[in-house]
PDB file of N, CA and C in Angstrom:
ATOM      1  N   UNK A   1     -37.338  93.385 -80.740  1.00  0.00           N
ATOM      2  CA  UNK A   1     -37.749  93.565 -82.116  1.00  0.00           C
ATOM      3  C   UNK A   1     -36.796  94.535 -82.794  1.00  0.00           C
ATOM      4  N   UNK A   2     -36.601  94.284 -84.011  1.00  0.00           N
ATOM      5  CA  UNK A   2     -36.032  95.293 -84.824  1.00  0.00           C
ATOM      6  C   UNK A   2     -36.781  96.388 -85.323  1.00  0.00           C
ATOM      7  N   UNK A   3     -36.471  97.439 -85.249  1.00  0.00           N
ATOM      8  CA  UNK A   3     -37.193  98.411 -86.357  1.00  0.00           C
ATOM      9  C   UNK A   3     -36.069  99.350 -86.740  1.00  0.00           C
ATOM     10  N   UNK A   4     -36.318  99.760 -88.154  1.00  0.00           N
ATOM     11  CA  UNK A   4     -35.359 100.584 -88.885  1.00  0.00           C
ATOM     12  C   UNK A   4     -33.948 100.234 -88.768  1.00  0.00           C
ATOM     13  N   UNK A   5     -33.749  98.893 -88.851  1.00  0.00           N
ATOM     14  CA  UNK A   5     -32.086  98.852 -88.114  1.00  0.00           C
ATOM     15  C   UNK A   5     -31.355  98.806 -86.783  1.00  0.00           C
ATOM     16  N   UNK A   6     -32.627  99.059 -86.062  1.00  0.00           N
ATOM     17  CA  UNK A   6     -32.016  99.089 -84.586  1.00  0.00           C
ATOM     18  C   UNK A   6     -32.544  98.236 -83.615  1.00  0.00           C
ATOM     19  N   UNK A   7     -31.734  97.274 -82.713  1.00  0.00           N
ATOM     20  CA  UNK A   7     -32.568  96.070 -82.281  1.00  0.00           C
ATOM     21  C   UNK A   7     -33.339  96.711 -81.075  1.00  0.00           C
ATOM     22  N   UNK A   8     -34.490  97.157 -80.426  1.00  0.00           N
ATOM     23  CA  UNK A   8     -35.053  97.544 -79.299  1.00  0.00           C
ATOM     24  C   UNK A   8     -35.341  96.313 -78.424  1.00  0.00           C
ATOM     25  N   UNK A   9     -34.939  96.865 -77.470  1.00  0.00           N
ATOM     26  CA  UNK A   9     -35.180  95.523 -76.293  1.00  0.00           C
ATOM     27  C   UNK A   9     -36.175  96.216 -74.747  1.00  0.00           C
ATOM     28  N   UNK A  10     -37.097  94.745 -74.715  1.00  0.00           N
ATOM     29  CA  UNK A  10     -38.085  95.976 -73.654  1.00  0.00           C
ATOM     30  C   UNK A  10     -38.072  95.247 -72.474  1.00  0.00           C
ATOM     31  N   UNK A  11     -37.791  95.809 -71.155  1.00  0.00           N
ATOM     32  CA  UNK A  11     -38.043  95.346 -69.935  1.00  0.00           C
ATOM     33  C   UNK A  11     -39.144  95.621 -68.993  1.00  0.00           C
ATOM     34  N   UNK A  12     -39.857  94.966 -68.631  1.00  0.00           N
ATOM     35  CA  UNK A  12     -40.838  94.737 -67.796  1.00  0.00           C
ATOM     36  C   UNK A  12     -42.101  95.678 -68.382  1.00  0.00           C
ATOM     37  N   UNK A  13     -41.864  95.550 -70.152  1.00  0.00           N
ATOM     38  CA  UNK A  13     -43.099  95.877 -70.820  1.00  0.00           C
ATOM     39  C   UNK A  13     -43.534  94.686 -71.768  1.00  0.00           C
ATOM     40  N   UNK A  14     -44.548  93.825 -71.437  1.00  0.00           N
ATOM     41  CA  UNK A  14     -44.615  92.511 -72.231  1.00  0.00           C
ATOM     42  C   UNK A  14     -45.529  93.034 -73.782  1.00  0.00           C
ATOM     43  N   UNK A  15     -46.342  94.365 -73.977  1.00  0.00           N
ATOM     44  CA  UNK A  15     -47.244  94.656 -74.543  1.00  0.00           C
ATOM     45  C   UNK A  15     -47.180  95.222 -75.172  1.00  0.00           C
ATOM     46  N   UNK A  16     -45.415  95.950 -75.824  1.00  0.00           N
ATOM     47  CA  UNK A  16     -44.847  96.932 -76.325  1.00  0.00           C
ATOM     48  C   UNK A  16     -45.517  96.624 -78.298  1.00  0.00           C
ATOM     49  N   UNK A  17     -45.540  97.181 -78.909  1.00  0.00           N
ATOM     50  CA  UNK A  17     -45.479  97.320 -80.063  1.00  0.00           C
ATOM     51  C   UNK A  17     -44.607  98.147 -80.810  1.00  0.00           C
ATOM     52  N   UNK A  18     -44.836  97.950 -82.003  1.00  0.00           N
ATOM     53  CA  UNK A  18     -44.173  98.113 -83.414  1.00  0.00           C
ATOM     54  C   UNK A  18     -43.674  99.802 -83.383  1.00  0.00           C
ATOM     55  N   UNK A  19     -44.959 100.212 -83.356  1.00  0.00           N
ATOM     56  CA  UNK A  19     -44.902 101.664 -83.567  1.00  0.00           C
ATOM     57  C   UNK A  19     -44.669 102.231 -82.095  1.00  0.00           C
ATOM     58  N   UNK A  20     -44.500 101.686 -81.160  1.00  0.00           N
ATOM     59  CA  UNK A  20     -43.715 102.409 -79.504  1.00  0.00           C
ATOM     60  C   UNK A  20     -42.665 102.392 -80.096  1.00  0.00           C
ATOM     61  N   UNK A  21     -41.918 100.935 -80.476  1.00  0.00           N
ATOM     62  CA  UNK A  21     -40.244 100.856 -80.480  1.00  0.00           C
ATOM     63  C   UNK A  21     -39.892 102.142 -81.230  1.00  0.00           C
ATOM     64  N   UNK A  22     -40.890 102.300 -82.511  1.00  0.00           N
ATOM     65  CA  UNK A  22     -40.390 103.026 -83.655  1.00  0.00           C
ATOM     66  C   UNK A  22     -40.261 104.646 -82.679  1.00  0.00           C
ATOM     67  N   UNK A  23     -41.290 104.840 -82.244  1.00  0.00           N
ATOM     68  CA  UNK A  23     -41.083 106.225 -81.065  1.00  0.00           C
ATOM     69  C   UNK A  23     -39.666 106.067 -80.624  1.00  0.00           C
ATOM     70  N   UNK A  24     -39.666 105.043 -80.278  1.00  0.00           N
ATOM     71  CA  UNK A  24     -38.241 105.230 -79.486  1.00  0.00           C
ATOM     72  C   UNK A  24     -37.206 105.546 -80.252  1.00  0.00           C
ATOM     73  N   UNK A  25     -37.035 104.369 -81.059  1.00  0.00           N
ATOM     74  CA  UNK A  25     -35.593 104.894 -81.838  1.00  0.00           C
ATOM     75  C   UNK A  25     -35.939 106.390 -82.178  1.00  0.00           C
ATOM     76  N   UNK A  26     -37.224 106.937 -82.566  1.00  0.00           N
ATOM     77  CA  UNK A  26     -36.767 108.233 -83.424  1.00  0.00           C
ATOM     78  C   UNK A  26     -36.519 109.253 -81.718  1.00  0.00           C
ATOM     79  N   UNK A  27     -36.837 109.053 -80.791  1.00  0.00           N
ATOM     80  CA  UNK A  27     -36.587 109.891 -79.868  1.00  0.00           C
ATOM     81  C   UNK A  27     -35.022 109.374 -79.578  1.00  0.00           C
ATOM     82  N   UNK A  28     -34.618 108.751 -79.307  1.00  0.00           N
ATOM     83  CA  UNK A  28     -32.975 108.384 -79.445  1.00  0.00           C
ATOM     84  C   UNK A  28     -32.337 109.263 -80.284  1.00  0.00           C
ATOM     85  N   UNK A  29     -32.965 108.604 -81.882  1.00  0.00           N
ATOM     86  CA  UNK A  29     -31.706 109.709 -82.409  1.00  0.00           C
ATOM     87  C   UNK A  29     -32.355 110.901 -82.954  1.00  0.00           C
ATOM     88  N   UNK A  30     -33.274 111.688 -82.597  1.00  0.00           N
ATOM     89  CA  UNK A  30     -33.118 112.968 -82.203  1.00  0.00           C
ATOM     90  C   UNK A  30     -31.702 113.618 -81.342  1.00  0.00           C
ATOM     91  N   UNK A  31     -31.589 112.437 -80.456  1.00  0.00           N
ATOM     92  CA  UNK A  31     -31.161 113.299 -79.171  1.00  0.00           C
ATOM     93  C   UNK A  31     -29.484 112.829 -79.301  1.00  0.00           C
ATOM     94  N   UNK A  32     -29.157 112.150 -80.494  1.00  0.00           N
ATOM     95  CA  UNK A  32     -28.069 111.131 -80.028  1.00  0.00           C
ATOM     96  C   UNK A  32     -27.438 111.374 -82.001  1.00  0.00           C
ATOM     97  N   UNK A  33     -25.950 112.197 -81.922  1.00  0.00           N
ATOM     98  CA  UNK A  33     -25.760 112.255 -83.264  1.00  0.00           C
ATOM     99  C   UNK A  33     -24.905 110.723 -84.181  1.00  0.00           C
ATOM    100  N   UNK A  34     -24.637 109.934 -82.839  1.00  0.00           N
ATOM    101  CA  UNK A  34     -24.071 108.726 -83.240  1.00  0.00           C
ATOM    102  C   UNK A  34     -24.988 107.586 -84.219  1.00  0.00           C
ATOM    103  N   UNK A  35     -24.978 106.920 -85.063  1.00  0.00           N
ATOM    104  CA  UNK A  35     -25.530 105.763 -85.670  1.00  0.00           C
ATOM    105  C   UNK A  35     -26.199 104.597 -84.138  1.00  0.00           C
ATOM    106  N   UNK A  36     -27.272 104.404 -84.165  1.00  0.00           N
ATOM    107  CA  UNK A  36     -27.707 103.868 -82.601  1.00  0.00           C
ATOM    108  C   UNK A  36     -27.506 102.388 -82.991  1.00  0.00           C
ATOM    109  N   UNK A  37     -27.124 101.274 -82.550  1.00  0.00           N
ATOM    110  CA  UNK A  37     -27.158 100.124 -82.690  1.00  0.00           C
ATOM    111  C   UNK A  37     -28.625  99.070 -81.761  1.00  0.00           C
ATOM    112  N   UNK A  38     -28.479  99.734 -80.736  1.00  0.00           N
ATOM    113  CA  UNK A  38     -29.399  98.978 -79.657  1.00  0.00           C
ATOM    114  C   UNK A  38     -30.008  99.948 -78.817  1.00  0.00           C
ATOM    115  N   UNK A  39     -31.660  99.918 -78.619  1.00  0.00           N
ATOM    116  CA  UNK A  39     -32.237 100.261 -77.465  1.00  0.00           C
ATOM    117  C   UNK A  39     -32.569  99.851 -76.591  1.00  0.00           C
ATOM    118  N   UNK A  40     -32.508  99.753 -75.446  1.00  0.00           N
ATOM    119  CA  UNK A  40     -33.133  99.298 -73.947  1.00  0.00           C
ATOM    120  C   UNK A  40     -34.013 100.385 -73.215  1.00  0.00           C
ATOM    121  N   UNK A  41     -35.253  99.903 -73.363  1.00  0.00           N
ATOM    122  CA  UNK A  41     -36.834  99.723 -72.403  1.00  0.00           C
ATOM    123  C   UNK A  41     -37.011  99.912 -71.811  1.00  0.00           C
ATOM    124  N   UNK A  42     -36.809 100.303 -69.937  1.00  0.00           N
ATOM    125  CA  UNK A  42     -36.774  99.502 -69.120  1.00  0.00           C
ATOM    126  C   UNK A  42     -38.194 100.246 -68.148  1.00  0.00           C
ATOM    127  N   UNK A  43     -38.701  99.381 -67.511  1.00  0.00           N
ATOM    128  CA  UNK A  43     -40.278  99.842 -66.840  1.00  0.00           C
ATOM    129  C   UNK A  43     -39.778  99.927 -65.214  1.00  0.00           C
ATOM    130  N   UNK A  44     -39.577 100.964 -65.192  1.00  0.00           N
ATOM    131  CA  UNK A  44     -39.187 101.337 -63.656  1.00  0.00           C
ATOM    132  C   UNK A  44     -40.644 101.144 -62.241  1.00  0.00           C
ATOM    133  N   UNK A  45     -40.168 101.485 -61.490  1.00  0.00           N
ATOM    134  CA  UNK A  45     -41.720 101.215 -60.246  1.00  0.00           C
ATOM    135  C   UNK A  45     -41.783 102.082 -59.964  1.00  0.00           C
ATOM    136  N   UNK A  46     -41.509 103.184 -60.700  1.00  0.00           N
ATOM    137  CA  UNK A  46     -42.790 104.708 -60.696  1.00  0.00           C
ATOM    138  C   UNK A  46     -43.202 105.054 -61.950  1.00  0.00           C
ATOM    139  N   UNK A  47     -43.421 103.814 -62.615  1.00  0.00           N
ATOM    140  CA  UNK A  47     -44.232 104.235 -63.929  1.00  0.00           C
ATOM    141  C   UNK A  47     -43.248 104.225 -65.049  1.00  0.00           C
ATOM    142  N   UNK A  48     -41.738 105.303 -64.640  1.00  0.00           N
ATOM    143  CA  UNK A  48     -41.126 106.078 -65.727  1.00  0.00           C
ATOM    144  C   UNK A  48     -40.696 105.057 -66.181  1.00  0.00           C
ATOM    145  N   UNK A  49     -39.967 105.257 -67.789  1.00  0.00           N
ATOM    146  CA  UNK A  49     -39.779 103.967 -68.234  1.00  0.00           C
ATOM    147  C   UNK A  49     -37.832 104.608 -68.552  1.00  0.00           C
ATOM    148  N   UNK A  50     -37.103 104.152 -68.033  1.00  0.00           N
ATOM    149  CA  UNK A  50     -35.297 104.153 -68.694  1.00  0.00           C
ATOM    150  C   UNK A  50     -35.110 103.875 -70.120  1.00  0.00           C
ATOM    151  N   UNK A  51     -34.428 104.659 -70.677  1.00  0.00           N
ATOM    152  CA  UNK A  51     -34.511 104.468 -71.936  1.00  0.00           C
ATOM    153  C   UNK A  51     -32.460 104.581 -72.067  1.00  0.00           C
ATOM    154  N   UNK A  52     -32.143 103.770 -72.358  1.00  0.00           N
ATOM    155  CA  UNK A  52     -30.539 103.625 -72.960  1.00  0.00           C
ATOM    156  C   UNK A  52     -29.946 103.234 -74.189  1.00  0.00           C
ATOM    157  N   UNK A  53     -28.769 103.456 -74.573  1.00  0.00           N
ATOM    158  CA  UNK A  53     -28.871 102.895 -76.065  1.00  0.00           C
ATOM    159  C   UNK A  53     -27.395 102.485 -76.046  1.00  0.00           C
ATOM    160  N   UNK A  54     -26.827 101.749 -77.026  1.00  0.00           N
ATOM    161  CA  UNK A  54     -25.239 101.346 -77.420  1.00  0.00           C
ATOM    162  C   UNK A  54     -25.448 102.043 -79.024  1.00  0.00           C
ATOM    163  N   UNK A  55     -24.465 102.893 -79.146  1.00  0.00           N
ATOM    164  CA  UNK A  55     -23.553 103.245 -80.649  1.00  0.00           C
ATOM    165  C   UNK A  55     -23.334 102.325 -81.145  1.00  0.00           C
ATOM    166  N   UNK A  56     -23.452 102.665 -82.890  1.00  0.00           N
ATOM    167  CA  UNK A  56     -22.482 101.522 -83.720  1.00  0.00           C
ATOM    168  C   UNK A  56     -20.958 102.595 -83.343  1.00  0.00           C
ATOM    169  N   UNK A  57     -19.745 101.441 -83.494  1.00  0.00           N
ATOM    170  CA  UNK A  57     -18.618 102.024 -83.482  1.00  0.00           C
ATOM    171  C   UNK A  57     -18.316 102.158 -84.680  1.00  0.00           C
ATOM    172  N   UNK A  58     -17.073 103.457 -84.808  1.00  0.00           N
ATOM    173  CA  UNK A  58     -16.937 103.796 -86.178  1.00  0.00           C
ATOM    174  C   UNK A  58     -15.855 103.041 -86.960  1.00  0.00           C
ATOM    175  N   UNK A  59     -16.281 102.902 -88.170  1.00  0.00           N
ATOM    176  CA  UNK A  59     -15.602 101.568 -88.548  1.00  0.00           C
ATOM    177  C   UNK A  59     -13.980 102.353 -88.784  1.00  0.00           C
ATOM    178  N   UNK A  60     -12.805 101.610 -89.099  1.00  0.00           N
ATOM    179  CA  UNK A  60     -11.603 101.991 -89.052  1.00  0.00           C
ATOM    180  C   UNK A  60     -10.721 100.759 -89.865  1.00  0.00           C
ATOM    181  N   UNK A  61      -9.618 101.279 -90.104  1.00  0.00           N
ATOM    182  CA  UNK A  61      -8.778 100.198 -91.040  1.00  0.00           C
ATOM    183  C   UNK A  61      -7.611 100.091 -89.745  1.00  0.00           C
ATOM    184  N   UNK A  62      -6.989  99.026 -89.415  1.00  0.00           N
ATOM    185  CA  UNK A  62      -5.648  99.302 -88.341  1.00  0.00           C
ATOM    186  C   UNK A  62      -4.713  99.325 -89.800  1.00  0.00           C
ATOM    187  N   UNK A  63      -3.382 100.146 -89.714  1.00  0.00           N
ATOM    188  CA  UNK A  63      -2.248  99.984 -90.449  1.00  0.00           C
ATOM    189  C   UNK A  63      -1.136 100.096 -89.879  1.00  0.00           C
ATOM    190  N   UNK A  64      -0.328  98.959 -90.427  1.00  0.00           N
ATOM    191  CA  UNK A  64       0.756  98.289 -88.987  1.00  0.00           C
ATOM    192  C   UNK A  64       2.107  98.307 -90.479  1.00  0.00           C
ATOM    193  N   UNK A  65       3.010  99.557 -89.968  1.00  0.00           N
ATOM    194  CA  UNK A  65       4.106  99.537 -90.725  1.00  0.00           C
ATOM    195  C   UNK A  65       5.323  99.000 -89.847  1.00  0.00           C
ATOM    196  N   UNK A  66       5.798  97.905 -91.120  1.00  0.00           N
ATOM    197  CA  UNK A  66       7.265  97.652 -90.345  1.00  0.00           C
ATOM    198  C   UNK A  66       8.435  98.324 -91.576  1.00  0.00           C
ATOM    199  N   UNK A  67       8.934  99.077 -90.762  1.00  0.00           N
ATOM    200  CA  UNK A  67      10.108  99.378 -91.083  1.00  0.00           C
ATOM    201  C   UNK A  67      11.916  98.597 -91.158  1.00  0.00           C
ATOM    202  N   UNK A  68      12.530  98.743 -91.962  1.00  0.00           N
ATOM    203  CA  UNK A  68      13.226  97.739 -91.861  1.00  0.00           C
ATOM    204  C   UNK A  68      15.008  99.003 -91.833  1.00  0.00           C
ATOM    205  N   UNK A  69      16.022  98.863 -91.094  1.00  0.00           N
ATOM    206  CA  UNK A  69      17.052  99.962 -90.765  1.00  0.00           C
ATOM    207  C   UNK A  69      18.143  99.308 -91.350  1.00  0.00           C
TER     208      UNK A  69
END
């Protein structure tokens, strides 16, 4: 699901809702000064749940000079 811009993705939680994801992203970027693109879920077998994320990259122009001698 999306929320606020950021796609959250949940593993081995089939029951997740709206307002968990939204927990999440805001605990992400609390912790994370980059723009977050993607969260990952994940339901471990001691309960705890992994939480990971991918950055947006920062956008950039390439500039390719040819010089001529």
């Amino acid at each position: 699901m999306i929320v606020d811009g950021v796609k959250v993705n949940f593993a081995g939680i089939d029951d997740a809702t709206r307002e968990e994801a939204a927990n999440y992203v805001a605990y992400v970027r609390g912790r994370v000064s980059m723009p977050v693109k993607t969260i990952n879920v994940k339901l471990c077998d001691d309960g705890m749940v992994d939480v990971s994320y991918t950055a947006r990259g920062e956008k950039f122009e390439r500039i390719r000079r040819i010089t001529g001698a």
